[in-house]
PDB file of N, CA and C in Angstrom:
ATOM      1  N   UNK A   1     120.447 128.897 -10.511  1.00  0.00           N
ATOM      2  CA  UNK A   1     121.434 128.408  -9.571  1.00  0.00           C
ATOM      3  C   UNK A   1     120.903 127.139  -8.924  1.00  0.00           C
ATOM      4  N   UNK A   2     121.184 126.243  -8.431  1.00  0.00           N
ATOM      5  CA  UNK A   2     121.512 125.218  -7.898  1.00  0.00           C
ATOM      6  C   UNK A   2     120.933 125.769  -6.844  1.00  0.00           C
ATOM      7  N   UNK A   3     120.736 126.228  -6.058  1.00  0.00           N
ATOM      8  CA  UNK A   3     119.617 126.282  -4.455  1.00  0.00           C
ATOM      9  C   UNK A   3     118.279 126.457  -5.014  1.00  0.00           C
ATOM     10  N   UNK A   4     118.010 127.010  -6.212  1.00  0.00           N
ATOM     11  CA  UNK A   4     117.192 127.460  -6.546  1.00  0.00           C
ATOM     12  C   UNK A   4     116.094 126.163  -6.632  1.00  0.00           C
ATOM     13  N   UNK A   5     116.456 124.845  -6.737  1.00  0.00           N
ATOM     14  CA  UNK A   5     115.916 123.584  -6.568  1.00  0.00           C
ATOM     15  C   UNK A   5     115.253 123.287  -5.574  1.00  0.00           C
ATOM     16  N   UNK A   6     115.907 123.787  -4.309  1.00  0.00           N
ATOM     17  CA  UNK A   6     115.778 123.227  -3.247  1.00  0.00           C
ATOM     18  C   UNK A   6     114.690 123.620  -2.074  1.00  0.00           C
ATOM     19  N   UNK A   7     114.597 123.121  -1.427  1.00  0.00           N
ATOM     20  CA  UNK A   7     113.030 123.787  -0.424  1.00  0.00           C
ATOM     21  C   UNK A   7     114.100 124.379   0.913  1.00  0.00           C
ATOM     22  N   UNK A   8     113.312 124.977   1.630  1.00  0.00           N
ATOM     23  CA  UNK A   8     113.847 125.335   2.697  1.00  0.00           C
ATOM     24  C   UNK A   8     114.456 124.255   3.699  1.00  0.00           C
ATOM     25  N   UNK A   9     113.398 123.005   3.788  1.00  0.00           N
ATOM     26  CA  UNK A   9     113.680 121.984   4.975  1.00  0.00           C
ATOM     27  C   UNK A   9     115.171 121.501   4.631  1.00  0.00           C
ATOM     28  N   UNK A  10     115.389 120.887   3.029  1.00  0.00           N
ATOM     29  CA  UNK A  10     116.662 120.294   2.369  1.00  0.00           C
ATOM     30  C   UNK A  10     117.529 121.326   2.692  1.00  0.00           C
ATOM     31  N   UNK A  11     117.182 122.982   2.243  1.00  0.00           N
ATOM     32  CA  UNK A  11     119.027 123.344   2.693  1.00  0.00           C
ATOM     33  C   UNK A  11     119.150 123.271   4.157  1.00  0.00           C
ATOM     34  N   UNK A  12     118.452 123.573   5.206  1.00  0.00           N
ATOM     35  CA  UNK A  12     118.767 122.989   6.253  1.00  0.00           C
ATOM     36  C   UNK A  12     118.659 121.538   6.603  1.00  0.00           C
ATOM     37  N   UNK A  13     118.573 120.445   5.821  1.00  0.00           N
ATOM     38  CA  UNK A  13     119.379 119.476   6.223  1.00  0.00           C
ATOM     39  C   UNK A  13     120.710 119.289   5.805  1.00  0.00           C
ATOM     40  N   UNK A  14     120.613 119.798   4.694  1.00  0.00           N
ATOM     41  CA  UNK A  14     122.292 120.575   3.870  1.00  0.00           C
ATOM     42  C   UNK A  14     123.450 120.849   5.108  1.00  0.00           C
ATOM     43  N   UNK A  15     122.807 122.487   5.343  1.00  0.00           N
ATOM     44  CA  UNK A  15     123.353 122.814   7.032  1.00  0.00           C
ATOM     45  C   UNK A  15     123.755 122.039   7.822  1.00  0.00           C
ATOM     46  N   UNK A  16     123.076 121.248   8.190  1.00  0.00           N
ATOM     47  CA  UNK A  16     123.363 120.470   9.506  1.00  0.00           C
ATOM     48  C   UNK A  16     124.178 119.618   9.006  1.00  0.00           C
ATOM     49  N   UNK A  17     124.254 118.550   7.967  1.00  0.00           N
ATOM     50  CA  UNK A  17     124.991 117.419   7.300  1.00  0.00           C
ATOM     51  C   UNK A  17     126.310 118.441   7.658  1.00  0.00           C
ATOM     52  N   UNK A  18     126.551 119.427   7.185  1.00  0.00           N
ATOM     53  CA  UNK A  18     127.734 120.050   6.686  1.00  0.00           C
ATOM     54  C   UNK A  18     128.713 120.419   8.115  1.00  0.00           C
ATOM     55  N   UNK A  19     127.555 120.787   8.957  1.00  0.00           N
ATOM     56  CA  UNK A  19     128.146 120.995  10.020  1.00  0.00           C
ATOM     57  C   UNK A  19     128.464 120.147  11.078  1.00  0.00           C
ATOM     58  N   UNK A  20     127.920 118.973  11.267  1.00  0.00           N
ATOM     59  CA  UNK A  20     128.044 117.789  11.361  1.00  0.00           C
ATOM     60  C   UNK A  20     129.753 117.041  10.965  1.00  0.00           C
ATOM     61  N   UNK A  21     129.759 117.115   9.745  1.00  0.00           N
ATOM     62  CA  UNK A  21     131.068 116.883   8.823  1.00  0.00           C
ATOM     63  C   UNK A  21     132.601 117.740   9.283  1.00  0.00           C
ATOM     64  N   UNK A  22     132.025 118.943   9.178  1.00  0.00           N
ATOM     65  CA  UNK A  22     133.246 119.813   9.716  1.00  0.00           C
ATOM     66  C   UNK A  22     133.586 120.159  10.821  1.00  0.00           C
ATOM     67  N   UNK A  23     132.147 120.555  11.536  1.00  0.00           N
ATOM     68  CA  UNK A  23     132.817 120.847  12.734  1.00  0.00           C
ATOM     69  C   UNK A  23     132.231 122.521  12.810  1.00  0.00           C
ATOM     70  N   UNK A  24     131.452 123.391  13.454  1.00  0.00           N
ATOM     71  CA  UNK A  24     131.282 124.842  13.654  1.00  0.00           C
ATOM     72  C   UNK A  24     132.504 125.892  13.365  1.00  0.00           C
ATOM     73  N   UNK A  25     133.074 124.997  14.446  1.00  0.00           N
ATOM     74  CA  UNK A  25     134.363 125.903  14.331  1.00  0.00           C
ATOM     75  C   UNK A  25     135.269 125.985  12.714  1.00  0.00           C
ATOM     76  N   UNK A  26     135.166 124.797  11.765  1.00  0.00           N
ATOM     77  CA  UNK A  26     135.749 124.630  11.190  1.00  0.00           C
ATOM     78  C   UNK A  26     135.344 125.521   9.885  1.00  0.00           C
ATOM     79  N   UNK A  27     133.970 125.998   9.557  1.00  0.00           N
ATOM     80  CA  UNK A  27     133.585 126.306   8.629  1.00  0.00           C
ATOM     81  C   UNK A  27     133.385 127.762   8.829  1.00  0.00           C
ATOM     82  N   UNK A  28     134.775 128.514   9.009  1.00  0.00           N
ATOM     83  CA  UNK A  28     134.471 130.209   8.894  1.00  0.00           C
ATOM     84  C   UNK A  28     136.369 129.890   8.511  1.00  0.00           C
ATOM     85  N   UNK A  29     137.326 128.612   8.655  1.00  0.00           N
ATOM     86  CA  UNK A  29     137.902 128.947   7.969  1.00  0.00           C
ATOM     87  C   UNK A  29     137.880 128.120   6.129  1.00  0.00           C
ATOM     88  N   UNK A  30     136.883 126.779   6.312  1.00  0.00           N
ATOM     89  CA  UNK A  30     136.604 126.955   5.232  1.00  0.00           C
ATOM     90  C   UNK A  30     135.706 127.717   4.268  1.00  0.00           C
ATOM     91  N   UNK A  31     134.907 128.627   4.853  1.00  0.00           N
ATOM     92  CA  UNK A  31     134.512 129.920   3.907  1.00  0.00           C
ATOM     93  C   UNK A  31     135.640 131.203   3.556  1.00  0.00           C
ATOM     94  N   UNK A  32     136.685 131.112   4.381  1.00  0.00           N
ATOM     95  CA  UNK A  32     137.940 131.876   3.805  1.00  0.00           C
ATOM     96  C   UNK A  32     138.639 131.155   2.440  1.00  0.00           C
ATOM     97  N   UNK A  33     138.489 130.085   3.127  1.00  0.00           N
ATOM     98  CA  UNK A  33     139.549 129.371   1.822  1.00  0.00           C
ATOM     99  C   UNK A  33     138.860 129.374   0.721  1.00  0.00           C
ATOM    100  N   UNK A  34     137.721 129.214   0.549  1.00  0.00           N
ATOM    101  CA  UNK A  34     136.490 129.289  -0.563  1.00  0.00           C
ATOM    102  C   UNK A  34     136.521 130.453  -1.374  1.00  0.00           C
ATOM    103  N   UNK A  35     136.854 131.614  -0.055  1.00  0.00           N
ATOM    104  CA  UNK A  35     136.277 132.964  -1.113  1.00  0.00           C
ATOM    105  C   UNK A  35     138.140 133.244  -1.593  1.00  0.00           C
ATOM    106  N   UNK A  36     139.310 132.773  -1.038  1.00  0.00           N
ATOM    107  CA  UNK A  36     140.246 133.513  -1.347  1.00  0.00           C
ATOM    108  C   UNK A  36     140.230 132.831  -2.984  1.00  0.00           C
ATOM    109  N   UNK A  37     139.843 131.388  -3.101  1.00  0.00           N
ATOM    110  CA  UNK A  37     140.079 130.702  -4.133  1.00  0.00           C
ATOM    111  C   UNK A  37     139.424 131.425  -5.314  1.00  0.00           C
ATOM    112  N   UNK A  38     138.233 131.854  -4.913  1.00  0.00           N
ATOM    113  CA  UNK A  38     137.571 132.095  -6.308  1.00  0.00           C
ATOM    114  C   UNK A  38     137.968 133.885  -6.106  1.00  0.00           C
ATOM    115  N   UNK A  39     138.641 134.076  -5.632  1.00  0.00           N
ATOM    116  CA  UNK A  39     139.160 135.699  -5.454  1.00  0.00           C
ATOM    117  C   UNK A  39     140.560 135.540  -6.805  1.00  0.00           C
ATOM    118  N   UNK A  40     141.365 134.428  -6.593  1.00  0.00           N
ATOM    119  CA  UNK A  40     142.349 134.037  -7.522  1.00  0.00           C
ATOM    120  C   UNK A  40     142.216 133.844  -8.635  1.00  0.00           C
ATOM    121  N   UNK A  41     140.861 133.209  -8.478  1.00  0.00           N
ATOM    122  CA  UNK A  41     140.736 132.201  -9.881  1.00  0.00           C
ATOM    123  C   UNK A  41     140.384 133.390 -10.590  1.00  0.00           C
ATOM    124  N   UNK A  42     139.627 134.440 -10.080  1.00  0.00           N
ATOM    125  CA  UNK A  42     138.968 135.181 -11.105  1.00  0.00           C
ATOM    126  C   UNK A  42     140.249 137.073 -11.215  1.00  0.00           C
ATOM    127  N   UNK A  43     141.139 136.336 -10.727  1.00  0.00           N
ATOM    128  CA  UNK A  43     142.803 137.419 -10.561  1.00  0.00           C
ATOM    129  C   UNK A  43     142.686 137.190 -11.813  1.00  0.00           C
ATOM    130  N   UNK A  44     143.077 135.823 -11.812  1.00  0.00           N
ATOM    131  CA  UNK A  44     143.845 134.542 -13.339  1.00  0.00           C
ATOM    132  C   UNK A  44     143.286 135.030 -14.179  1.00  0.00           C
ATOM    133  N   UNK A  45     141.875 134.843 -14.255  1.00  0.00           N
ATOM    134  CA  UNK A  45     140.695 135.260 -15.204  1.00  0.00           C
ATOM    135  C   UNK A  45     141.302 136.513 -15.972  1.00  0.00           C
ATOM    136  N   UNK A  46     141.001 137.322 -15.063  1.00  0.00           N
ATOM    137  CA  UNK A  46     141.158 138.640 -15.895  1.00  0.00           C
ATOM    138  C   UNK A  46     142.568 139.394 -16.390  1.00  0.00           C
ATOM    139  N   UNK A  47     143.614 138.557 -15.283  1.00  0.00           N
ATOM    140  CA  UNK A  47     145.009 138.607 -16.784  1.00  0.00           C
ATOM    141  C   UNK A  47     144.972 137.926 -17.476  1.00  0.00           C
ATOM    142  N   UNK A  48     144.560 137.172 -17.678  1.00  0.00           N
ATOM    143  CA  UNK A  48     144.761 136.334 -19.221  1.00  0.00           C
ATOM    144  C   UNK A  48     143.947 137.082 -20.503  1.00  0.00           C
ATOM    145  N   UNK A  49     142.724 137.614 -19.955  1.00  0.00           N
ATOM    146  CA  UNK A  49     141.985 138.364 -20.910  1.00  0.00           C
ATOM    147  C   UNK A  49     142.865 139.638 -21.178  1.00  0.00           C
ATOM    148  N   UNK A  50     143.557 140.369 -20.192  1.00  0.00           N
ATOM    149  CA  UNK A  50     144.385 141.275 -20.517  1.00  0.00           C
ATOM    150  C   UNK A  50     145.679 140.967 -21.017  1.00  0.00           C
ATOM    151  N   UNK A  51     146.017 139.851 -21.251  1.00  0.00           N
ATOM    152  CA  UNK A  51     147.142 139.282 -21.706  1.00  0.00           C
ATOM    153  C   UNK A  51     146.920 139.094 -23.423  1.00  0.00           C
ATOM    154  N   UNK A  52     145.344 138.455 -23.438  1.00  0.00           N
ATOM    155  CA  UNK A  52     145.207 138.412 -25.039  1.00  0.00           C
ATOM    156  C   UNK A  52     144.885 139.783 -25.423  1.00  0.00           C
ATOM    157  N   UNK A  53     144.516 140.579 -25.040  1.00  0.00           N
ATOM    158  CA  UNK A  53     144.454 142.013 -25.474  1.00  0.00           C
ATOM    159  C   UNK A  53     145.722 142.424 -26.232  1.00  0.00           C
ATOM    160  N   UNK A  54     146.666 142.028 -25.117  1.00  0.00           N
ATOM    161  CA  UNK A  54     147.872 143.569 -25.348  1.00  0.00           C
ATOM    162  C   UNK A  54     149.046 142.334 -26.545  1.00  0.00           C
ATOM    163  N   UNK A  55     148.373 141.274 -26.788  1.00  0.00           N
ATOM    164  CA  UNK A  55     149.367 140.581 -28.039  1.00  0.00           C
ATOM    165  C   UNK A  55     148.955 140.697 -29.031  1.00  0.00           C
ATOM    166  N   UNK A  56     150.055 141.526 -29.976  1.00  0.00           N
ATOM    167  CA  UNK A  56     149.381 141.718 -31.488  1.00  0.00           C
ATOM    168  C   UNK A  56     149.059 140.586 -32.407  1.00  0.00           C
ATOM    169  N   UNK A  57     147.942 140.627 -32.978  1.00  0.00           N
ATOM    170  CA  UNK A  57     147.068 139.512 -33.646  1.00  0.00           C
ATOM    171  C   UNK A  57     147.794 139.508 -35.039  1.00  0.00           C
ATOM    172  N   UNK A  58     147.731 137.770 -35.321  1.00  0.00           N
ATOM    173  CA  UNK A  58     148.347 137.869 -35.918  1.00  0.00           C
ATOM    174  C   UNK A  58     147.909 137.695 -37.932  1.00  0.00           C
ATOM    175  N   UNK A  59     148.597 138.162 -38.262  1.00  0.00           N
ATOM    176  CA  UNK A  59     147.873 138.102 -39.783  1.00  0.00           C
ATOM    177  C   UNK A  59     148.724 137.216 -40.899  1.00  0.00           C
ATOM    178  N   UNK A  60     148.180 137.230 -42.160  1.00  0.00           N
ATOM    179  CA  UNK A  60     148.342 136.100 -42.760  1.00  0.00           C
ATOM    180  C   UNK A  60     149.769 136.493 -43.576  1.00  0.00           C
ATOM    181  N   UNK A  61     150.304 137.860 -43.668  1.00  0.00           N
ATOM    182  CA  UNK A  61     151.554 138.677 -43.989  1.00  0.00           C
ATOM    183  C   UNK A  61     152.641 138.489 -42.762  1.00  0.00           C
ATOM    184  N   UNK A  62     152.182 138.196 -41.383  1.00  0.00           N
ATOM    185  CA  UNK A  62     153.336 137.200 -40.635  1.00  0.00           C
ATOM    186  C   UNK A  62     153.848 136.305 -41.097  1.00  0.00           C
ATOM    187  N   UNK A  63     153.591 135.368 -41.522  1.00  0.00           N
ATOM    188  CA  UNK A  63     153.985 134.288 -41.673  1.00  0.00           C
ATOM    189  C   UNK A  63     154.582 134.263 -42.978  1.00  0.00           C
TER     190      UNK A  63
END
């Protein structure tokens, strides 16, 4: 992962840059919006995998 780079001092200058930028208050509702997104994305994810499941495959006697 990507923090995995980093030293302790950098993610807290990370921190502060960030909070700096947004605002305290601002970043508990952008950690909502963050997690609902990848809450969706990975909805999407897994109907589509259940979507290619349940369509019969097709063979060369279709056509």
């Amino acid at each position: 992962m990507f923090f995995a780079f980093l030293s302790g001092s950098e993610l807290l200058f990370v921190t502060v840059i960030v909070v700096v930028l947004f605002g305290a208050s601002r970043l508990p509702q952008l950690g909502k919006a963050l997690g609902e997104g990848i809450f969706q994305f990975r909805n999407a994810l897994s109907q589509s995998q259940q979507n290619k499941k349940a369509l019969p495959e097709k063979t060369s006697q279709d056509t």
